[in-house]
C-alpha atoms as a PDB file:
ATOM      1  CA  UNK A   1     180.392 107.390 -15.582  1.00  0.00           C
ATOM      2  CA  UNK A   2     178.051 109.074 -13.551  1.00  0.00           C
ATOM      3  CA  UNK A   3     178.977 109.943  -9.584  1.00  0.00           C
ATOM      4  CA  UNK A   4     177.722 109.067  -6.944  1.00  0.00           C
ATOM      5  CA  UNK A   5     176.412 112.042  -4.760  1.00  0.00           C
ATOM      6  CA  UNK A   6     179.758 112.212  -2.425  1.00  0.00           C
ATOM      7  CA  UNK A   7     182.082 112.183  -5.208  1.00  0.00           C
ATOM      8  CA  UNK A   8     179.502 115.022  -7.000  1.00  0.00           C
ATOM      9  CA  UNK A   9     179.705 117.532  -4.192  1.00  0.00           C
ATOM     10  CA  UNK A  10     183.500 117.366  -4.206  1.00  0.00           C
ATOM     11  CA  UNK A  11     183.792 117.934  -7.716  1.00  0.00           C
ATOM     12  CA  UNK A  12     181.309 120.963  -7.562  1.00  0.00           C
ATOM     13  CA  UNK A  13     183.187 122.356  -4.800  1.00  0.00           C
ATOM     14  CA  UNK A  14     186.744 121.611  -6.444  1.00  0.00           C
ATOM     15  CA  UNK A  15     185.099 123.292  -9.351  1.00  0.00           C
ATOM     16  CA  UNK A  16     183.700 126.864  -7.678  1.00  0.00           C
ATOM     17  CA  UNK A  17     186.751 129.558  -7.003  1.00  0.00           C
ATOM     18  CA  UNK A  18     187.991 128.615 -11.164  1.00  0.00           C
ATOM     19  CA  UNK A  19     184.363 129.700 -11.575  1.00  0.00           C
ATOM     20  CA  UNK A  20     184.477 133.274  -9.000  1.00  0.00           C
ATOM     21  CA  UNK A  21     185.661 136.817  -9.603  1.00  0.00           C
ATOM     22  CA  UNK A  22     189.326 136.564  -9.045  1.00  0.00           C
ATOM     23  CA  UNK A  23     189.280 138.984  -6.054  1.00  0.00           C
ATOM     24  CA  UNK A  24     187.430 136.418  -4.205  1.00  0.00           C
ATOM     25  CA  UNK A  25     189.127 133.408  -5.587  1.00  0.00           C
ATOM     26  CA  UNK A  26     190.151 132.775  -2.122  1.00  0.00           C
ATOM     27  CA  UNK A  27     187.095 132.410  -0.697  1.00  0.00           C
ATOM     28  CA  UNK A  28     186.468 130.157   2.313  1.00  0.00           C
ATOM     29  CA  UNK A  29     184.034 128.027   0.776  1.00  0.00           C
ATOM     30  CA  UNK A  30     182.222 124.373   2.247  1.00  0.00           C
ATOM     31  CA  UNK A  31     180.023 121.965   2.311  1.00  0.00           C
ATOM     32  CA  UNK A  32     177.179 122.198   4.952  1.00  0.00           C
ATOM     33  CA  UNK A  33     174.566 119.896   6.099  1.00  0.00           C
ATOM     34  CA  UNK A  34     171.656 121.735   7.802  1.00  0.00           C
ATOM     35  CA  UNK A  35     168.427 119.663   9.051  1.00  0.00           C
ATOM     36  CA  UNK A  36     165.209 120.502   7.469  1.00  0.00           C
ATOM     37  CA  UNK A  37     161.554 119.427   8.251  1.00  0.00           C
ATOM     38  CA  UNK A  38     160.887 115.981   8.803  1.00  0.00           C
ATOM     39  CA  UNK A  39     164.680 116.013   9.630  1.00  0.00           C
ATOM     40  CA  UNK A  40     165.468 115.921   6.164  1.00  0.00           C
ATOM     41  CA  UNK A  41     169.232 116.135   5.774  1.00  0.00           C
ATOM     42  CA  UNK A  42     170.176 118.272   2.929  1.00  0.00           C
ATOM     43  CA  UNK A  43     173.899 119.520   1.662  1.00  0.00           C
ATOM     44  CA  UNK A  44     174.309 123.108   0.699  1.00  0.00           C
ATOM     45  CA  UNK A  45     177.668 124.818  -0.447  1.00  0.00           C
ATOM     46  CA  UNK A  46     178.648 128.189   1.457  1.00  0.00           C
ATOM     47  CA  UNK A  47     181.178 130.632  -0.381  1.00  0.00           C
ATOM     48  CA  UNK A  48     182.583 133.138   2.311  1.00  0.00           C
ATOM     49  CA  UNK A  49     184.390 135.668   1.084  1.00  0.00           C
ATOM     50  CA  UNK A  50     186.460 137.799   3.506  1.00  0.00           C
ATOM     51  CA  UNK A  51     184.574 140.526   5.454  1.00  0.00           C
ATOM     52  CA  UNK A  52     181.619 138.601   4.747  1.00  0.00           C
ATOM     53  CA  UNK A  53     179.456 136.870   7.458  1.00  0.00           C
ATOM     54  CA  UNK A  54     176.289 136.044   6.371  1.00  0.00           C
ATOM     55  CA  UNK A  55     176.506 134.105   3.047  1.00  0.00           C
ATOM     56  CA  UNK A  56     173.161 131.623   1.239  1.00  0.00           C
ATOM     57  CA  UNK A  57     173.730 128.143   1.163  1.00  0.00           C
ATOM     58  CA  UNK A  58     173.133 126.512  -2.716  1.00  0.00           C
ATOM     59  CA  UNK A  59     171.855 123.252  -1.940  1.00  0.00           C
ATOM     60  CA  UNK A  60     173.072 120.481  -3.793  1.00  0.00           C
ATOM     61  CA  UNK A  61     170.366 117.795  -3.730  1.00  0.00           C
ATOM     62  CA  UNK A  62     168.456 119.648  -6.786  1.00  0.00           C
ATOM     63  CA  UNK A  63     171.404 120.355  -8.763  1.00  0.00           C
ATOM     64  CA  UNK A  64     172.773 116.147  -7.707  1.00  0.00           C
ATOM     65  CA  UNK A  65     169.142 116.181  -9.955  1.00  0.00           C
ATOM     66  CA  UNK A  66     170.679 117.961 -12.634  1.00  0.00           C
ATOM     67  CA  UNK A  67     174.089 116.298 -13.037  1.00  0.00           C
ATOM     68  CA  UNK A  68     171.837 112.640 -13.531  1.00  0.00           C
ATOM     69  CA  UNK A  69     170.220 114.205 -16.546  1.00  0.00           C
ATOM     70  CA  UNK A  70     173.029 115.664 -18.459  1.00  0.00           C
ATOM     71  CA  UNK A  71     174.446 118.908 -16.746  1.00  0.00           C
ATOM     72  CA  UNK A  72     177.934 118.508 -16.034  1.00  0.00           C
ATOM     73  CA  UNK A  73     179.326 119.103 -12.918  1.00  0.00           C
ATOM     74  CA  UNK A  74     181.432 122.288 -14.086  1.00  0.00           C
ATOM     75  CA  UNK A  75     178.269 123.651 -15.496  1.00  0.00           C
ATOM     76  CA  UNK A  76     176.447 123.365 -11.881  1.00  0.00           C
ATOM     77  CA  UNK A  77     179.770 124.688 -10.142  1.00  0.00           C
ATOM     78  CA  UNK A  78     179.393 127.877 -12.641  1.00  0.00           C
ATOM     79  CA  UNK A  79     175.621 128.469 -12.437  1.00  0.00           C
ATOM     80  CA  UNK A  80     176.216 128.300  -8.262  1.00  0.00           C
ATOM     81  CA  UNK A  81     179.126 131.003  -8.563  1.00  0.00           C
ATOM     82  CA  UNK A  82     176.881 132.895 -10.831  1.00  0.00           C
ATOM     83  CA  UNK A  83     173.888 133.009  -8.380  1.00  0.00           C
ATOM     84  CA  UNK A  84     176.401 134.083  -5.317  1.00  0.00           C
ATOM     85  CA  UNK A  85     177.430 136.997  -7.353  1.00  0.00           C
ATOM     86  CA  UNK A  86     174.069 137.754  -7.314  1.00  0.00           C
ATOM     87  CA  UNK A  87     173.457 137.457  -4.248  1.00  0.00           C
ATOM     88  CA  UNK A  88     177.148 139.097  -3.569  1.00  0.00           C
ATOM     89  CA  UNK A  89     175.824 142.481  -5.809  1.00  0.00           C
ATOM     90  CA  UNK A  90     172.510 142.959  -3.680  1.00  0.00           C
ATOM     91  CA  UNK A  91     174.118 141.768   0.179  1.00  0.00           C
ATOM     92  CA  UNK A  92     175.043 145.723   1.030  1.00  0.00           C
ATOM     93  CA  UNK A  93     170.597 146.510   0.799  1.00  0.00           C
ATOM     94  CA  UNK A  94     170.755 143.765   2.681  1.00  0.00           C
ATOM     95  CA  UNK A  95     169.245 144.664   6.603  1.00  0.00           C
ATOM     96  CA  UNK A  96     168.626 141.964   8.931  1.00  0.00           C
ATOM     97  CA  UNK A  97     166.686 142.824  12.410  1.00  0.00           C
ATOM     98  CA  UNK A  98     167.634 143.267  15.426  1.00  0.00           C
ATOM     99  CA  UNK A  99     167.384 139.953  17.548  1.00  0.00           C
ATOM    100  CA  UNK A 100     165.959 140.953  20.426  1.00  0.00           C
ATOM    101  CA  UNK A 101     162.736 140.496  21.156  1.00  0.00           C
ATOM    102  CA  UNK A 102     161.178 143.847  21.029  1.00  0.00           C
ATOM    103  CA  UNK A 103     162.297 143.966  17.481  1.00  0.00           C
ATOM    104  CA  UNK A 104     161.372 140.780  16.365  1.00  0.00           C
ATOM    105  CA  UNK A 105     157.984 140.018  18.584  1.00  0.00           C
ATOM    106  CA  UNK A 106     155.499 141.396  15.753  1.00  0.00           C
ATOM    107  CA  UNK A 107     157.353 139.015  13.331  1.00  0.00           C
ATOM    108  CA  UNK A 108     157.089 136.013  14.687  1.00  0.00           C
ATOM    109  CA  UNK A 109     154.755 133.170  13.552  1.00  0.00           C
ATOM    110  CA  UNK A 110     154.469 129.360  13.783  1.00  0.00           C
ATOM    111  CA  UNK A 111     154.343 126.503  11.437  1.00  0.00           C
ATOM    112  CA  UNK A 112     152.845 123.350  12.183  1.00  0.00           C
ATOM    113  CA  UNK A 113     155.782 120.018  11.985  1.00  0.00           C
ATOM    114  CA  UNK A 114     155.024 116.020  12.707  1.00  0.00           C
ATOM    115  CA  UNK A 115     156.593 115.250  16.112  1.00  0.00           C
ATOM    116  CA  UNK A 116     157.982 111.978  15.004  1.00  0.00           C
ATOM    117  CA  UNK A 117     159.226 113.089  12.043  1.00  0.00           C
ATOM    118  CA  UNK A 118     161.189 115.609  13.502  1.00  0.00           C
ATOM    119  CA  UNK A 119     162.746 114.449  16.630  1.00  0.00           C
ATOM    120  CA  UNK A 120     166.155 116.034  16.082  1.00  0.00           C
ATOM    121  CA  UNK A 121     164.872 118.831  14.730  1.00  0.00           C
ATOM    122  CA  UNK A 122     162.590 119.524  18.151  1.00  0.00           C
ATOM    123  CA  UNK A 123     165.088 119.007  20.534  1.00  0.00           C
ATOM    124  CA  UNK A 124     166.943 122.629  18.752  1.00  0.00           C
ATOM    125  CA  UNK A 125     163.611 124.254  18.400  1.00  0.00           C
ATOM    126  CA  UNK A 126     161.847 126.538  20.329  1.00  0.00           C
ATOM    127  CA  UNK A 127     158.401 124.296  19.840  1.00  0.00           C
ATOM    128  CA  UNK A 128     154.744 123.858  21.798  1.00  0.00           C
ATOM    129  CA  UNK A 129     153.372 119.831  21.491  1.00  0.00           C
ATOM    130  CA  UNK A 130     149.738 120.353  20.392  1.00  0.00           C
ATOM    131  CA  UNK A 131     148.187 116.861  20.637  1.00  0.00           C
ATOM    132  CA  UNK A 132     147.605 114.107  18.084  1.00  0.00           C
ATOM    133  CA  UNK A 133     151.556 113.733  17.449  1.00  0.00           C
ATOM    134  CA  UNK A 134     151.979 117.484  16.277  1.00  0.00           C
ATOM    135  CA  UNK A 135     154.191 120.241  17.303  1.00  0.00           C
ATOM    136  CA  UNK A 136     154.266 124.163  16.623  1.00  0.00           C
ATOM    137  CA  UNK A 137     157.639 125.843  16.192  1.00  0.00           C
ATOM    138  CA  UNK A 138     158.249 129.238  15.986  1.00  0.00           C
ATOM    139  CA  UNK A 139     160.194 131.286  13.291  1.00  0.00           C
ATOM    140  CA  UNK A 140     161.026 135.145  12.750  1.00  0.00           C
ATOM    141  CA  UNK A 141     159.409 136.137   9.109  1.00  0.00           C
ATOM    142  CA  UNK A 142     161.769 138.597   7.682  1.00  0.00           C
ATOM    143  CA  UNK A 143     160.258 141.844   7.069  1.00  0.00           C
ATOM    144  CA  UNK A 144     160.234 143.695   3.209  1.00  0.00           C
ATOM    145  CA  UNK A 145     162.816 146.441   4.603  1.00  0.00           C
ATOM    146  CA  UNK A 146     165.336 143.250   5.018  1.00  0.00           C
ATOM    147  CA  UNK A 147     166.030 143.471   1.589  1.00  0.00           C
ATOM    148  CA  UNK A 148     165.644 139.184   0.994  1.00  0.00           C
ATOM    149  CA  UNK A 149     163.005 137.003   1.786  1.00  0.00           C
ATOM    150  CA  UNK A 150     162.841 134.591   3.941  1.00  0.00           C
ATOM    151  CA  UNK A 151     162.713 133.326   7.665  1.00  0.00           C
ATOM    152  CA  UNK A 152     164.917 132.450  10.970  1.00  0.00           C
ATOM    153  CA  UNK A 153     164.083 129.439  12.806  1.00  0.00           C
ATOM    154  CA  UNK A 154     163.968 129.865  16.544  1.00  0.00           C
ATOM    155  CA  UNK A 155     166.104 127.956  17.889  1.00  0.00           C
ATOM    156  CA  UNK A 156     167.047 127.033  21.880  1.00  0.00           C
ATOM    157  CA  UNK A 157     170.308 128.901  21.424  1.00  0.00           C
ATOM    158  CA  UNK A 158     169.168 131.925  19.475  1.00  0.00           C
ATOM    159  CA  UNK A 159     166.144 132.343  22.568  1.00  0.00           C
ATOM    160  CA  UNK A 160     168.840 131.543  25.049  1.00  0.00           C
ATOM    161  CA  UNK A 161     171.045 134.340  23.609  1.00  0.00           C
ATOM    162  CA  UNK A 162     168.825 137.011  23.575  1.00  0.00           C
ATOM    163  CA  UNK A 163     167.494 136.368  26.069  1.00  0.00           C
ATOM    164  CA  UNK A 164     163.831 135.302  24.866  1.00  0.00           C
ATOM    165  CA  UNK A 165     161.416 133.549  27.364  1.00  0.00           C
ATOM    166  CA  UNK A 166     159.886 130.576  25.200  1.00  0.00           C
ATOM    167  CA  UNK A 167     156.588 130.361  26.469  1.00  0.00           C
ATOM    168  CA  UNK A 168     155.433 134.089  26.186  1.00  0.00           C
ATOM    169  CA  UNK A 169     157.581 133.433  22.665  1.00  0.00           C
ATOM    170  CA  UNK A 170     155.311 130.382  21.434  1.00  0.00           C
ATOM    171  CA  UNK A 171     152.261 132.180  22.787  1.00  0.00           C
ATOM    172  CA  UNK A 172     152.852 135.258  20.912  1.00  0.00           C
ATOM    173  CA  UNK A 173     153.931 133.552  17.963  1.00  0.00           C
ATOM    174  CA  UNK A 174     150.657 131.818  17.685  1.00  0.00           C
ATOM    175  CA  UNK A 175     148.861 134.930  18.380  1.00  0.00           C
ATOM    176  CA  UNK A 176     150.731 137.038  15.471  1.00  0.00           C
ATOM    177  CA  UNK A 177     149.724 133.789  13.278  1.00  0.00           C
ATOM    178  CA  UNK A 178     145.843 133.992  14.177  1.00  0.00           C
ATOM    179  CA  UNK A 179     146.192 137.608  13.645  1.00  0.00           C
ATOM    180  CA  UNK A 180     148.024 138.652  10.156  1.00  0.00           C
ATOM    181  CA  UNK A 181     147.651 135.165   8.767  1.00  0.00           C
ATOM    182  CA  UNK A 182     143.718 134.875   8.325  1.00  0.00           C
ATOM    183  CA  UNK A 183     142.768 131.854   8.657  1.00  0.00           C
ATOM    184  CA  UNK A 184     140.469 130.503   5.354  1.00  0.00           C
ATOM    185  CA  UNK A 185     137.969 127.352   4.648  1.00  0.00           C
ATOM    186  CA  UNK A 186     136.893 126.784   1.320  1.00  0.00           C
ATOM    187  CA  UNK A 187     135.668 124.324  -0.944  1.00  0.00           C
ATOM    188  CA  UNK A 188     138.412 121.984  -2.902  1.00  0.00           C
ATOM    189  CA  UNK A 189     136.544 123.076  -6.146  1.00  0.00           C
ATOM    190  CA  UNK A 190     137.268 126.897  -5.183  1.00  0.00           C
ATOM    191  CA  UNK A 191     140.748 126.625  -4.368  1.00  0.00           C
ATOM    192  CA  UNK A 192     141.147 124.454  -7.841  1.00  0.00           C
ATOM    193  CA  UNK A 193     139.022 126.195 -10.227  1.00  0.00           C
ATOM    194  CA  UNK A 194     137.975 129.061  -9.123  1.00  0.00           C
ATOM    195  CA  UNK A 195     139.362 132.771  -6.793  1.00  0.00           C
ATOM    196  CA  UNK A 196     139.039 131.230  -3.098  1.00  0.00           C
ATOM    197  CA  UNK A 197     136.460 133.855  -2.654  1.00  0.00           C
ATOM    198  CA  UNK A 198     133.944 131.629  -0.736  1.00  0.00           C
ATOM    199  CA  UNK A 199     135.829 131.399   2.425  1.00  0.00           C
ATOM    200  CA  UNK A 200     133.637 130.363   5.152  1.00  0.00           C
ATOM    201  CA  UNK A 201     135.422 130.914   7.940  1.00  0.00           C
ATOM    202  CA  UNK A 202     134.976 134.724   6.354  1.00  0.00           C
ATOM    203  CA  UNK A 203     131.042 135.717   5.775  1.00  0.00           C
ATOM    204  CA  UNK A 204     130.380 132.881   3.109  1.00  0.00           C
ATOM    205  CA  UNK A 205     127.542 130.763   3.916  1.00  0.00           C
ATOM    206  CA  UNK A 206     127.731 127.672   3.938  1.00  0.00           C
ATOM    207  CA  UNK A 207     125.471 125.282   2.178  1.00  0.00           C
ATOM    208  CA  UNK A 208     126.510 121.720   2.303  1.00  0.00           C
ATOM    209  CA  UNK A 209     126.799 119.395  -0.321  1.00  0.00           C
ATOM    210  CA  UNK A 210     130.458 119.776  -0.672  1.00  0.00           C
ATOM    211  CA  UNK A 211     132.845 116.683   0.635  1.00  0.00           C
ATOM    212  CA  UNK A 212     136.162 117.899   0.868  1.00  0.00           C
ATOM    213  CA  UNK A 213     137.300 121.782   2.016  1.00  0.00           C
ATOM    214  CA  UNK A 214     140.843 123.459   2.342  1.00  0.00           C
ATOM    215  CA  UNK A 215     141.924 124.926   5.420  1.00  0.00           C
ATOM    216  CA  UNK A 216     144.902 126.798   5.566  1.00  0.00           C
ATOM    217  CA  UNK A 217     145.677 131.082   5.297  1.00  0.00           C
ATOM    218  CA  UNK A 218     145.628 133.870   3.237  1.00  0.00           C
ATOM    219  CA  UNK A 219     149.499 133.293   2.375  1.00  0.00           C
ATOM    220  CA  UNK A 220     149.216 129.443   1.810  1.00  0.00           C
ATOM    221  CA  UNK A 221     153.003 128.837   3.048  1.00  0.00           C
ATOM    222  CA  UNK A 222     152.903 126.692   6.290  1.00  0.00           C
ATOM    223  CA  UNK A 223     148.867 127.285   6.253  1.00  0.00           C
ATOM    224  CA  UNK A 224     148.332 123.763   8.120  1.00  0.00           C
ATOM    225  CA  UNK A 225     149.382 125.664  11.521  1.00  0.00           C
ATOM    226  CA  UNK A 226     145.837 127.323  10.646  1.00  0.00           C
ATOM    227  CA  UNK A 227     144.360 124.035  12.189  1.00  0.00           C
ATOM    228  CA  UNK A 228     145.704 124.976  15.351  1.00  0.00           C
ATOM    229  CA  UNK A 229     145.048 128.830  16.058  1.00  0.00           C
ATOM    230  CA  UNK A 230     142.790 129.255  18.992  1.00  0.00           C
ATOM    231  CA  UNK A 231     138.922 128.552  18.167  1.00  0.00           C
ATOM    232  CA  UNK A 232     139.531 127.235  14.768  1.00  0.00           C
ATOM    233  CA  UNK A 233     138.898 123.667  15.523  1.00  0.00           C
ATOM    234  CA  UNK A 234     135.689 124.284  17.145  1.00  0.00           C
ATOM    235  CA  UNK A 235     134.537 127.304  14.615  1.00  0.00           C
ATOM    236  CA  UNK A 236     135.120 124.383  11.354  1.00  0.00           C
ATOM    237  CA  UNK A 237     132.442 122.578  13.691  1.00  0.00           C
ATOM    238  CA  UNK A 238     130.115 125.610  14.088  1.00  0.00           C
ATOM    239  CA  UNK A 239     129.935 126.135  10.333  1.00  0.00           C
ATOM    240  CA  UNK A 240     129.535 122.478   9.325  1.00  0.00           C
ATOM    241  CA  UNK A 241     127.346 121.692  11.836  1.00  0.00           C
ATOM    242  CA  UNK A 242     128.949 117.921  12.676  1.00  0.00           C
ATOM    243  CA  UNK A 243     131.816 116.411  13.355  1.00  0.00           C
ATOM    244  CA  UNK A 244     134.888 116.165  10.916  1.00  0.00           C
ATOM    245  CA  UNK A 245     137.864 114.651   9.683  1.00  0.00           C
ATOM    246  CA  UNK A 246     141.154 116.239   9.002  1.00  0.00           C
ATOM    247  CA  UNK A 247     143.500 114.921   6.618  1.00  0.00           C
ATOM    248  CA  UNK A 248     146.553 116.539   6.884  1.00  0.00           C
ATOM    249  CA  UNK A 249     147.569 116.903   2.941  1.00  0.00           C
ATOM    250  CA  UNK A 250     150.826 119.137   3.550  1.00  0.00           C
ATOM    251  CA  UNK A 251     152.685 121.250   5.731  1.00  0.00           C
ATOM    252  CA  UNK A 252     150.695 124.110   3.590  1.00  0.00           C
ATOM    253  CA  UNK A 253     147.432 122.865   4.097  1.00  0.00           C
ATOM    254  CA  UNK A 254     145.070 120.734   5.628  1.00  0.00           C
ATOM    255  CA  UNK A 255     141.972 119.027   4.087  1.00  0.00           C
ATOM    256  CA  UNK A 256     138.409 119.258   5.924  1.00  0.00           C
ATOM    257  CA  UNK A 257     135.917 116.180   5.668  1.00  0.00           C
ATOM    258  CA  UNK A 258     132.575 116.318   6.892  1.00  0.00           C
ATOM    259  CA  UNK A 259     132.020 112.997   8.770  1.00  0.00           C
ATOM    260  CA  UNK A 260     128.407 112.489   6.716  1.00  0.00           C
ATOM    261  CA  UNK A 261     130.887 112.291   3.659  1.00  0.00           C
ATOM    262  CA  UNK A 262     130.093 108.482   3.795  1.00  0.00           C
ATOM    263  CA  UNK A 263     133.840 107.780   3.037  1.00  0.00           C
ATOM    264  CA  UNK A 264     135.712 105.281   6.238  1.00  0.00           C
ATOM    265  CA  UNK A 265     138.781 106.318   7.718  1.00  0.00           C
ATOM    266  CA  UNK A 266     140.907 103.835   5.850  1.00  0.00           C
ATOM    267  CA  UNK A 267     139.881 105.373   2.367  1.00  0.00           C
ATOM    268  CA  UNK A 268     140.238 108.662   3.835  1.00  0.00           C
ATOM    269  CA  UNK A 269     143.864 106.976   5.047  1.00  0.00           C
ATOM    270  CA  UNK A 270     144.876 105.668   1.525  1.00  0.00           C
ATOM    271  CA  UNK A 271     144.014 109.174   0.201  1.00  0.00           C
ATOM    272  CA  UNK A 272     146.386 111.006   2.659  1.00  0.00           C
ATOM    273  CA  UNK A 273     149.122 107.919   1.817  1.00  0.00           C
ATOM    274  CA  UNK A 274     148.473 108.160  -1.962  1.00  0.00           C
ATOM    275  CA  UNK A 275     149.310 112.571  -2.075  1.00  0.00           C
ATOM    276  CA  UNK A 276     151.926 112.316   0.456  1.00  0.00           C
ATOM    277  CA  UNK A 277     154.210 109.696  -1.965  1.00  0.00           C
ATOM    278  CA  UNK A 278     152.852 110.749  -5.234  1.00  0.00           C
ATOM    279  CA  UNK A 279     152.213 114.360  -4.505  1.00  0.00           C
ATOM    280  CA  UNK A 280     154.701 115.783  -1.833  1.00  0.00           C
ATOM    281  CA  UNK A 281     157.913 116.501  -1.540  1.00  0.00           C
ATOM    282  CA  UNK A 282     159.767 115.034   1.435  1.00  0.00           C
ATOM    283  CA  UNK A 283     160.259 118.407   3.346  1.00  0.00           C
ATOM    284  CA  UNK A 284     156.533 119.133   2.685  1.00  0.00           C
ATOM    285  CA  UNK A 285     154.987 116.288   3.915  1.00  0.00           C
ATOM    286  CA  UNK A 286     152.917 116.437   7.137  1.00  0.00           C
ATOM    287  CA  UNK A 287     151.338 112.855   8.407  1.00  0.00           C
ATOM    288  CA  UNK A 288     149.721 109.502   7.686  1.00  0.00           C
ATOM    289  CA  UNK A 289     147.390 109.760   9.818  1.00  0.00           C
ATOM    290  CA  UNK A 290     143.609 110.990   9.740  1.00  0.00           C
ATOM    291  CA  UNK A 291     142.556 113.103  12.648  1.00  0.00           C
ATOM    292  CA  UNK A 292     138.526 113.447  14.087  1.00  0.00           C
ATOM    293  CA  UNK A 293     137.119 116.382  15.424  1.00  0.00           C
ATOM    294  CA  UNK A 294     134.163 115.305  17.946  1.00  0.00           C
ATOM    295  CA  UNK A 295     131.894 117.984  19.126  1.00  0.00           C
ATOM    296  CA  UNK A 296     130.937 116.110  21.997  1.00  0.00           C
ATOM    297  CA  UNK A 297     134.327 115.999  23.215  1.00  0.00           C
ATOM    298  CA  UNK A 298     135.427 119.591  21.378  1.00  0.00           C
ATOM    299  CA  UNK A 299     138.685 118.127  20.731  1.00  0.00           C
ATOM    300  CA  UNK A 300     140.673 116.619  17.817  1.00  0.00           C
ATOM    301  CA  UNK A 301     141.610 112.958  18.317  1.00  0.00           C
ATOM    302  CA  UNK A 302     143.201 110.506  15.721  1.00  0.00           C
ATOM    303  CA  UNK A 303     141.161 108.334  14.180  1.00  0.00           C
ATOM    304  CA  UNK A 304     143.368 106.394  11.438  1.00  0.00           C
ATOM    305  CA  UNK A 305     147.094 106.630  12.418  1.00  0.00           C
ATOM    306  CA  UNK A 306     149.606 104.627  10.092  1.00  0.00           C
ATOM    307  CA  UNK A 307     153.158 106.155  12.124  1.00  0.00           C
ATOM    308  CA  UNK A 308     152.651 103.080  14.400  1.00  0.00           C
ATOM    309  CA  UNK A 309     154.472 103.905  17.875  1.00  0.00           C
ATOM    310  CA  UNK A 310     153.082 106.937  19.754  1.00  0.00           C
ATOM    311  CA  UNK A 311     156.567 109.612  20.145  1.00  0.00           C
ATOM    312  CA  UNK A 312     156.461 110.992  24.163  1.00  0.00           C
ATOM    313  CA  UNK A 313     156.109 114.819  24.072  1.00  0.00           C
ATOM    314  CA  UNK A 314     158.347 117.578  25.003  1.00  0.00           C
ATOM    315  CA  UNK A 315     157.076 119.495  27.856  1.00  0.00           C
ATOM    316  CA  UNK A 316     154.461 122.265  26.808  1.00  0.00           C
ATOM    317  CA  UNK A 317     156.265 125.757  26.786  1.00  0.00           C
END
């Protein structure tokens, strides 16, 4: 009989110290639920050994995956023991920065989150509303000397304990974004097929005909932000020449429409419907909603909008 996800994550965890070196048999270990984007609840198990205080968390969502095709709930507890004596063999290289903000202000960046979708989430985070039911948080991007990828959310409590003041923190963040994550435009047919060489927000020209471009940065990851660096907007309306859409196809990515593309906003709207469900993972999923940049106004507005009830904004920072 196969269990249900409750009774899964006990037996994984009942499983674990059977499965650990027997000096650390005695681990501490748990079952943690940490919000995600889109305040996506997911379950992770933490194995603290003592004298340790920084341990991964091995979420169990993809391995609850696992267990429904055929992998038996021992077999997941071992492979998660395995992978923390992994981790457990490299954690001494390990080097985290210093939190204060000296140290960590050439690091920090910001990613681009739905407001609705991540109302929890927002009231923790360090964040900047940026119009048309979007916010910018900020996170620290772990440099290569740390010894493990990865990055540290800012949240109210980790500004508030070192002391960080969140505005010149969310305008430095964006600023560090703009700067070391270039932003790119190209052609859907480039970024598909080809090297993403023709970047025209980069010295390509542009020469029409295309209908649908890419705009996110040179490192892809959280690349949507890109919409929102300072002059972007308007410079996507400089090299076009016209008024746009934006159809916001991922956290990773947005897509650019010039509005002489002939298509109406409620194809444009079953498009961004039709990736997000088929397409997107839950945590990587960014709106239903299509957005119109007017020169005349030089500002984005919605134009097709499918979240229904506007969400009231947190107080710029």
């Amino acid at each position: 009989m196969t269990l249900g996800f409750e009774e899964f994550m006990d037996e994984v965890m009942s499983a674990i110290p059977d499965k650990l070196p027997e000096k650390i048999r005695n681990s501490r270990i748990s079952i943690e639920e940490k919000t995600k984007n889109n305040d996506i609840k997911l379950h992770g198990i933490a194995i603290l050994p003592e004298g340790m205080t920084a341990v991964p968390l091995f979420y169990l969502e993809n391995y609850y995956d696992d267990y429904v095709r055929g992998m038996s709930a021992d077999e997941i507890a071992g492979h998660i023991a395995s992978q923390f004596e992994q981790y457990r063999d490299r954690a001494s290289a390990i080097r985290l920065p210093d939190l204060d903000f000296e140290s960590v202000s050439d690091r920090l960046r910001v990613r681009l989150v739905n407001s609705r979708s991540n109302i929890e989430s927002l009231d923790s985070l360090v964040s900047r509303p940026v119009g048309c039911g979007f916010s910018l948080t900020s996170y620290i991007d772990l440099p290569p000397e740390a010894g493990v990828e990865g990055m540290i959310q800012v949240t109210r409590q980790l500004a508030e304990l070192n002391g960080y003041d969140e505005t010149l923190l969310m305008n430095t963040a964006l600023s560090n974004s703009a700067k070391y994550e270039q932003p790119t435009l190209n052609d859907i047919a480039d970024v598909l097929f080809g090297d993403g060489a023709n970047d025209l927000l980069n010295g390509a020209e542009y020469e029409g005909g295309g209908s649908l471009y890419v705009l996110s940065h040179k490192g892809r990851e959280y690349g949507a932000a890109a919409l929102f660096y300072p002059g972007i907007q308007e410079r996507i309306a400089e090299v076009l020449g016209e008024d746009y859409y934006v159809l916001p196809s991922s956290v990773h990515e947005v897509l650019i429409m010039p509005q002489s593309s002939g298509l109406s906003t409620v194809q444009m709207m079953d498009m961004v419907e039709n990736v997000n469900r088929a397409e997107l993972s839950a945590e990587d999923k960014l709106a239903d909603k299509v957005l119109l940049y007017r020169r005349d106004l030089e500002r984005l507005t919605v134009a097709e909008d499918r979240e229904r009830e506007p969400v009231p904004e947190r107080e710029s920072v």
